[in-house]
C-alpha atoms as a PDB file:
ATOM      1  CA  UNK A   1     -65.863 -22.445 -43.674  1.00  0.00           C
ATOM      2  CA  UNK A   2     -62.238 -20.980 -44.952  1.00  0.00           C
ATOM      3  CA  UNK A   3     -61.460 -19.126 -48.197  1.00  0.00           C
ATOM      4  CA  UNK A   4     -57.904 -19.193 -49.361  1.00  0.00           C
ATOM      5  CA  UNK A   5     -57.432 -16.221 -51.354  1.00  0.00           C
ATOM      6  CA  UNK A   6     -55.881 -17.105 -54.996  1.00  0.00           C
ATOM      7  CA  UNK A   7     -53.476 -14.398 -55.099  1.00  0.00           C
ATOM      8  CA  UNK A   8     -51.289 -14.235 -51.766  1.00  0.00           C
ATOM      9  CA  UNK A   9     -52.486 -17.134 -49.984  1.00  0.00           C
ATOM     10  CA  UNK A  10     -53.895 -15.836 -46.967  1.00  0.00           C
ATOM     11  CA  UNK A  11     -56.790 -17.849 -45.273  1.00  0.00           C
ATOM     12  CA  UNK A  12     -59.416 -16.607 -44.306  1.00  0.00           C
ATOM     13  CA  UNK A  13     -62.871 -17.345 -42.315  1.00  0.00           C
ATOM     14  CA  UNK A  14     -66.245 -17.133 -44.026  1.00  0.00           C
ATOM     15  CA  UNK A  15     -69.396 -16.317 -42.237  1.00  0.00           C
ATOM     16  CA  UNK A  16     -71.938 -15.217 -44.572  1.00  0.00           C
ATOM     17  CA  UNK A  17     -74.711 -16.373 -46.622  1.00  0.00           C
ATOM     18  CA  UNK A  18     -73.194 -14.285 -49.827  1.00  0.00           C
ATOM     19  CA  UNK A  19     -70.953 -15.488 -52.417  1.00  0.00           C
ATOM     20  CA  UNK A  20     -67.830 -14.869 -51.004  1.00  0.00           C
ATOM     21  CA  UNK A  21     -65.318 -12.867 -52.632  1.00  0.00           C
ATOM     22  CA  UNK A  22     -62.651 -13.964 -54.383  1.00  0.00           C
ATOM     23  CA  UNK A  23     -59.469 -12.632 -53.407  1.00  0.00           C
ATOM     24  CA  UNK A  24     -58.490 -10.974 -49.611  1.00  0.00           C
ATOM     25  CA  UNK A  25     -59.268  -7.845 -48.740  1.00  0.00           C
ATOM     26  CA  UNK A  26     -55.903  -6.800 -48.965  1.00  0.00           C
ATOM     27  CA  UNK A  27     -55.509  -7.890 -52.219  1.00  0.00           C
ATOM     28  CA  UNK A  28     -58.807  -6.128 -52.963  1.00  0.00           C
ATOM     29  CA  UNK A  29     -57.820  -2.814 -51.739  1.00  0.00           C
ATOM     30  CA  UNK A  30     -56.864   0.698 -53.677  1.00  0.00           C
ATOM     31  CA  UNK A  31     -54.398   2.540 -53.322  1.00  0.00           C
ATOM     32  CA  UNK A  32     -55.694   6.109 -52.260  1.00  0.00           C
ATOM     33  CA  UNK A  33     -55.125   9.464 -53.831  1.00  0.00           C
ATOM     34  CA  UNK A  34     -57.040  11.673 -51.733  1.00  0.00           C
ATOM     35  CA  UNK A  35     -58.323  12.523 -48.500  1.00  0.00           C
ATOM     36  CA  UNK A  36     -60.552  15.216 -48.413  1.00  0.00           C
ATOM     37  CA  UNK A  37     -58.840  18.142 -50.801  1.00  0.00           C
ATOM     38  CA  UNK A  38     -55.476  16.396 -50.190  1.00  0.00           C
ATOM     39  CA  UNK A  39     -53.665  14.963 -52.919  1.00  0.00           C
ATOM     40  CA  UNK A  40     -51.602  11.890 -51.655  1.00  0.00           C
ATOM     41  CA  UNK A  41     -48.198  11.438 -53.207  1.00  0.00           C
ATOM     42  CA  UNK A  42     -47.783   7.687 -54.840  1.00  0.00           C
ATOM     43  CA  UNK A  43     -44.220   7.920 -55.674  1.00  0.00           C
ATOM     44  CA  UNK A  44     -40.935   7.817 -53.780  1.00  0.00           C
ATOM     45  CA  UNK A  45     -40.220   9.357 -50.035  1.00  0.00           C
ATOM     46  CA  UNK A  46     -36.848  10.194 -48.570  1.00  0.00           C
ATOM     47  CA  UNK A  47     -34.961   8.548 -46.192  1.00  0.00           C
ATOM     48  CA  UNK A  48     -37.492  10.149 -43.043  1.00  0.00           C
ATOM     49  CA  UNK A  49     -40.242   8.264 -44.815  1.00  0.00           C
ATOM     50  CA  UNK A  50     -42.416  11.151 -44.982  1.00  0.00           C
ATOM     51  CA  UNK A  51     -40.971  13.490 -47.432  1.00  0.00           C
ATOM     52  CA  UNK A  52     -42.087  13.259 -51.008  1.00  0.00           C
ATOM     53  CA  UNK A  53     -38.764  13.288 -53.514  1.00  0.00           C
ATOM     54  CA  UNK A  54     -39.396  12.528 -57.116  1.00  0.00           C
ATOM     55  CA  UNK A  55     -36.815   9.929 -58.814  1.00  0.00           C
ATOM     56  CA  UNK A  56     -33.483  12.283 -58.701  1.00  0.00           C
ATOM     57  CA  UNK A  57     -33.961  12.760 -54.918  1.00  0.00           C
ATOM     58  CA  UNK A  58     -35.485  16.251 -55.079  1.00  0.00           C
ATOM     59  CA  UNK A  59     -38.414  17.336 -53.346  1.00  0.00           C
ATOM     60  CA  UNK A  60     -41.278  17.281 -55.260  1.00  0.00           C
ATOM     61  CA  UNK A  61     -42.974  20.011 -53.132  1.00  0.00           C
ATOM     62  CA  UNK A  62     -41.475  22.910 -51.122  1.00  0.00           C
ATOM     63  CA  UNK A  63     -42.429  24.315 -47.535  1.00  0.00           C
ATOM     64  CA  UNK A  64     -44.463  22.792 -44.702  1.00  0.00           C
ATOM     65  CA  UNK A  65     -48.088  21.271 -44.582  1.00  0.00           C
ATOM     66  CA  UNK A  66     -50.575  22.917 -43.258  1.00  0.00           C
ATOM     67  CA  UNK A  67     -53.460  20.246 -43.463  1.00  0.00           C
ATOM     68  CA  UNK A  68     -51.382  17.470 -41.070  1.00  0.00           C
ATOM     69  CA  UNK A  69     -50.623  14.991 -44.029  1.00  0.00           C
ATOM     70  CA  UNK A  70     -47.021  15.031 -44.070  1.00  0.00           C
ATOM     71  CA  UNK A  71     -47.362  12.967 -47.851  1.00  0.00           C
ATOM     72  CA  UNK A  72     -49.839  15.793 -49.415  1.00  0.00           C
ATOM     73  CA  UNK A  73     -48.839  17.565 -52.554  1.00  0.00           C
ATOM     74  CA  UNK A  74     -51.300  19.761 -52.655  1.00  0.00           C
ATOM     75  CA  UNK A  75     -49.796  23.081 -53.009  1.00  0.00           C
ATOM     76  CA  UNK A  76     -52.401  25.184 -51.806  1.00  0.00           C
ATOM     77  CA  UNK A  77     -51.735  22.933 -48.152  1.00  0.00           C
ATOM     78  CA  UNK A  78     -48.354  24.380 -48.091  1.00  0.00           C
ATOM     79  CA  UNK A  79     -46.462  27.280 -45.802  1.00  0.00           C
ATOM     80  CA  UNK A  80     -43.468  28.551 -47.394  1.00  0.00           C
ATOM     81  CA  UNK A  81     -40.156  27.901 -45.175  1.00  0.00           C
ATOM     82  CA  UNK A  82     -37.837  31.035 -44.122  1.00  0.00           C
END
């Protein structure tokens, strides 16, 4: 049995005895804003992709992470820069 999913269209199989659900999982999914004490940023990056900026292209944090999320914000999970 397929499930088409209301909001993008995907199709998908079924293969439980539940009520299925009604949209994708994709469609179902959150955006997340941590991972562990790390506070993931949700707003622009710079042209690497990995930087956080805030709208007028500045950084929004300074220094280098120490945790090994390049997107944290967390500024306790930073090491200032010489």
């Amino acid at each position: 049995m397929e499930k088409q999913c209301p909001r993008c269209g995907i199709v998908w199989e079924i293969n439980t005895t539940r009520k299925p659900p009604e949209t994708c999982g994709s469609c179902r999914a959150r955006k997340q804003t941590k991972i562990g004490d790390c506070l993931i940023w949700q707003g622009n990056y710079a042209e690497d992709m990995v930087t956080p900026i805030n709208e007028d292209g500045e950084l929004v944090v300074q220094g280098v992470p120490t945790c090994g999320h390049l997107d944290c914000v967390n500024s306790d999970h930073r090491k200032a820069t010489q």
